[in-house]
PDB file of N, CA and C in Angstrom:
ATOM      1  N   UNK A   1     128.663  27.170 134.025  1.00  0.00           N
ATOM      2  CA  UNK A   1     129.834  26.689 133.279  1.00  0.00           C
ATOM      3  C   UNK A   1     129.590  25.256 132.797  1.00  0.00           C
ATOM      4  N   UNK A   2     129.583  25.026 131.423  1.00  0.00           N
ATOM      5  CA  UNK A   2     129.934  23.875 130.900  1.00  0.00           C
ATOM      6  C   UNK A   2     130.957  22.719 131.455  1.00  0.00           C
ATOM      7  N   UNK A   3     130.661  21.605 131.833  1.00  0.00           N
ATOM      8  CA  UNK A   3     131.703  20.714 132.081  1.00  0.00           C
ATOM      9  C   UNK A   3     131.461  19.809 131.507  1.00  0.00           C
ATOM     10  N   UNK A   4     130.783  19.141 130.929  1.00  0.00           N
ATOM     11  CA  UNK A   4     130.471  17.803 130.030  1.00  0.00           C
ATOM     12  C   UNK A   4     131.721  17.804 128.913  1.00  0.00           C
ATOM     13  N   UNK A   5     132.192  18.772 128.328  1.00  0.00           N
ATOM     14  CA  UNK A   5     133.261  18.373 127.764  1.00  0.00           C
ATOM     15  C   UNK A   5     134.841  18.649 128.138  1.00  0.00           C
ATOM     16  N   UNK A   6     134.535  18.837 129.493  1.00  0.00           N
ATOM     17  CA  UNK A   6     135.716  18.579 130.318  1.00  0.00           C
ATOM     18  C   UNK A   6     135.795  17.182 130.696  1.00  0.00           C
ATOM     19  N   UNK A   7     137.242  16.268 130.708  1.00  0.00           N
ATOM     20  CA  UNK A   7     137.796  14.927 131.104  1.00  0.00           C
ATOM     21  C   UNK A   7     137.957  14.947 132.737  1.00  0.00           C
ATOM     22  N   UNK A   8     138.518  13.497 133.536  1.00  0.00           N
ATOM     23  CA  UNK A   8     138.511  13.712 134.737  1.00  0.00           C
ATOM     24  C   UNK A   8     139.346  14.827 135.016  1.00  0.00           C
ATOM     25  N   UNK A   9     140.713  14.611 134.703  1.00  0.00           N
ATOM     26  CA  UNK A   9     141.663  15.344 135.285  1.00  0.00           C
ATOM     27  C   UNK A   9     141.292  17.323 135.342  1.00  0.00           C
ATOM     28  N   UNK A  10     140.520  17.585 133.870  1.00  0.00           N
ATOM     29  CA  UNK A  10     140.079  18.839 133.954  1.00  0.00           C
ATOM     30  C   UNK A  10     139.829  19.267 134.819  1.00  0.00           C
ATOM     31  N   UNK A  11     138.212  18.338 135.585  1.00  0.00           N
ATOM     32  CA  UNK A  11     137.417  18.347 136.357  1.00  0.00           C
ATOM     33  C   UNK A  11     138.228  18.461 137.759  1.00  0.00           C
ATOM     34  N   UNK A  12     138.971  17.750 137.601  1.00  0.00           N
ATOM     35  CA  UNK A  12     140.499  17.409 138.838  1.00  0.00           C
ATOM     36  C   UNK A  12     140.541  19.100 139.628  1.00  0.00           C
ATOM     37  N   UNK A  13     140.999  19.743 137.642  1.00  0.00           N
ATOM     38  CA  UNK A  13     141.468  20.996 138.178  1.00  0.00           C
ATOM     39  C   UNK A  13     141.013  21.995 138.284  1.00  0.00           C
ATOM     40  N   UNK A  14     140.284  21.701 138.121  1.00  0.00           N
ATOM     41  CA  UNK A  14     138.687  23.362 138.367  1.00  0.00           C
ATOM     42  C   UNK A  14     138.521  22.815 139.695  1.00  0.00           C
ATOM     43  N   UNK A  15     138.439  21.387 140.641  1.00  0.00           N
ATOM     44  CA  UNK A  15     137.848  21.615 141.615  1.00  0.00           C
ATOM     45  C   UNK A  15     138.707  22.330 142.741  1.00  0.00           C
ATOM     46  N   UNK A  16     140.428  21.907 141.941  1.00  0.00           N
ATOM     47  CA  UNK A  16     141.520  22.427 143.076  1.00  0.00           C
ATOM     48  C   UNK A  16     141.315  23.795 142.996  1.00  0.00           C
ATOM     49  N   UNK A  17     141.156  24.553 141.554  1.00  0.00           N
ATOM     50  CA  UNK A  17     141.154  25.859 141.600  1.00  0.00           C
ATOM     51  C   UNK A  17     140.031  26.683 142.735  1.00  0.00           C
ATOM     52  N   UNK A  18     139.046  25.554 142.536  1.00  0.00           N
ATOM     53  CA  UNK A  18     137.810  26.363 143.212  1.00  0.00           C
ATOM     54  C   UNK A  18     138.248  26.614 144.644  1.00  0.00           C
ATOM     55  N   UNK A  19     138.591  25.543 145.200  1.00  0.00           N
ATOM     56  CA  UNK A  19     138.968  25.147 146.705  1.00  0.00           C
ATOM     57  C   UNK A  19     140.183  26.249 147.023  1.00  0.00           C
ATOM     58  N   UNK A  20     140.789  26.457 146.006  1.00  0.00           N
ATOM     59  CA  UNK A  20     142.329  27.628 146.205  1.00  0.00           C
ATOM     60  C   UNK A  20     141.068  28.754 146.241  1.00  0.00           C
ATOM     61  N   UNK A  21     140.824  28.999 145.718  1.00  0.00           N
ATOM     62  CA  UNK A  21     140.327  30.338 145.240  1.00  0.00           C
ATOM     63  C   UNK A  21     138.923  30.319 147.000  1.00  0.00           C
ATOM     64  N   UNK A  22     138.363  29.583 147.153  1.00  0.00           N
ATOM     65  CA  UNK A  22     137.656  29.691 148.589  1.00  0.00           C
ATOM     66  C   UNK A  22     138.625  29.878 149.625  1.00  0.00           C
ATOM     67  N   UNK A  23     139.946  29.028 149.655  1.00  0.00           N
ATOM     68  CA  UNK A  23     140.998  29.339 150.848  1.00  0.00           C
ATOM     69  C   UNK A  23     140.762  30.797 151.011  1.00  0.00           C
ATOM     70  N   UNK A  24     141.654  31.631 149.207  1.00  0.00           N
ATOM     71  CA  UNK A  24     142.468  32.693 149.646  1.00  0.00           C
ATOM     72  C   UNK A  24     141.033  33.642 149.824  1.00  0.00           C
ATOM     73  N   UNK A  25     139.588  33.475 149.384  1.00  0.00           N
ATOM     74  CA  UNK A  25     138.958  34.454 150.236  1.00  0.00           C
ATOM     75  C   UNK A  25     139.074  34.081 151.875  1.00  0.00           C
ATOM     76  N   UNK A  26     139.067  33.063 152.529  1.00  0.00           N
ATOM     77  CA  UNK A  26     138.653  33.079 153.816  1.00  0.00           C
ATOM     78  C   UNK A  26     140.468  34.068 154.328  1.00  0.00           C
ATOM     79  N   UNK A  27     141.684  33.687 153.705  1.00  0.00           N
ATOM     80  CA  UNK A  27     142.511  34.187 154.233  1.00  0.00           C
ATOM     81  C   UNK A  27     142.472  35.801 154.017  1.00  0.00           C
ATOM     82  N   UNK A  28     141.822  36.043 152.930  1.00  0.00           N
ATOM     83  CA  UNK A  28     141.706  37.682 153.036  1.00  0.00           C
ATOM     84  C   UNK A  28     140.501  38.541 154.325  1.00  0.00           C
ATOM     85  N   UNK A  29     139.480  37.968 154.131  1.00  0.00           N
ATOM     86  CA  UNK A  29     138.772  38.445 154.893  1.00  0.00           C
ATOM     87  C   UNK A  29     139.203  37.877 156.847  1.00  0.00           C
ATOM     88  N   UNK A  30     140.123  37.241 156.960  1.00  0.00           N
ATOM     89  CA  UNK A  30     140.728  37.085 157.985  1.00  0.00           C
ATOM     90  C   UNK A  30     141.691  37.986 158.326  1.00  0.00           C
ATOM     91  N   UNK A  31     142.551  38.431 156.787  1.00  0.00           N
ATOM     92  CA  UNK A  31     143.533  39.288 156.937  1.00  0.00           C
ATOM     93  C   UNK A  31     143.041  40.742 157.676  1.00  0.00           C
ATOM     94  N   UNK A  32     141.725  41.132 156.617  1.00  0.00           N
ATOM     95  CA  UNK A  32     141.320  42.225 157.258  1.00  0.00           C
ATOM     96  C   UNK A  32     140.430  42.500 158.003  1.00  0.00           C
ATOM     97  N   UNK A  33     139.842  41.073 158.918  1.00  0.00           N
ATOM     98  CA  UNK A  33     139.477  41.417 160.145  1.00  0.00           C
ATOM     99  C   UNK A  33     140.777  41.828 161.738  1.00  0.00           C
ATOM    100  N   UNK A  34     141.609  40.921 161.003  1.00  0.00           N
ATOM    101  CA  UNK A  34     142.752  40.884 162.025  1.00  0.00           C
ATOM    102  C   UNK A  34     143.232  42.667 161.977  1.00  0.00           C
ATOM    103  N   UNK A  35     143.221  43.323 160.677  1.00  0.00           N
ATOM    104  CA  UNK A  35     143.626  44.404 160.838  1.00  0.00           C
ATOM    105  C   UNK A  35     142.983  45.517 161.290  1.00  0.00           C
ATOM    106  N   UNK A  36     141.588  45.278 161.072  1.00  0.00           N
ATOM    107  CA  UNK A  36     140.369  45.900 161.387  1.00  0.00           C
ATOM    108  C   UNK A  36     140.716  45.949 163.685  1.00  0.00           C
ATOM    109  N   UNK A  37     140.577  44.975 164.287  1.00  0.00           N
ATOM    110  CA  UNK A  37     140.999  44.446 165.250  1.00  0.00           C
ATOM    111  C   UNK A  37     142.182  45.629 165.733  1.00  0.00           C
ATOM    112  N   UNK A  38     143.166  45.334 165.085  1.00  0.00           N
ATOM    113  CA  UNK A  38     144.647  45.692 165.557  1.00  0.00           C
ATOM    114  C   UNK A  38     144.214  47.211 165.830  1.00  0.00           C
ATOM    115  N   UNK A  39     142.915  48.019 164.587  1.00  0.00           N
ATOM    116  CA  UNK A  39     143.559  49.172 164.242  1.00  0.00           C
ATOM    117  C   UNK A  39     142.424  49.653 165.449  1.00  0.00           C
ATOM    118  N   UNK A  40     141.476  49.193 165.962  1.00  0.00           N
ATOM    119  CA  UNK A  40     140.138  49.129 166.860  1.00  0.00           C
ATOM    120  C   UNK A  40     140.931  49.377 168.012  1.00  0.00           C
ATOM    121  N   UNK A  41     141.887  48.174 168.530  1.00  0.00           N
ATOM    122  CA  UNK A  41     142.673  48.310 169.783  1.00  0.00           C
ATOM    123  C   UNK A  41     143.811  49.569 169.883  1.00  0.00           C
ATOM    124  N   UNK A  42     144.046  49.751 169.005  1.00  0.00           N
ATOM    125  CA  UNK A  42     144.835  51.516 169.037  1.00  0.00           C
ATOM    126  C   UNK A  42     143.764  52.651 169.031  1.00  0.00           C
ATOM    127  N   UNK A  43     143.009  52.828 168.876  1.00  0.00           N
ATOM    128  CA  UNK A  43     142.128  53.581 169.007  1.00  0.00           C
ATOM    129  C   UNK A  43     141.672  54.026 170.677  1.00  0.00           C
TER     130      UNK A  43
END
């Protein structure tokens, strides 16, 4: 991806996006270990 003609604030917001977008994988693959887990212990 091009950024040279992105300004600071752009830059600002691609890095928040990136950082959102790494959260909600770690919260998904948490989600479905936790469920993975739950569904292991009923078994």
């Amino acid at each position: 991806m091009d950024t040279k003609s992105l300004d600071k604030q752009d830059k600002a917001h691609l890095q928040i996006y990136q950082n959102f977008m790494f959260a909600a994988k770690i919260s998904v693959i948490a989600i479905i270990a936790t469920l993975v887990i739950m569904a292991a212990t009923l078994i």
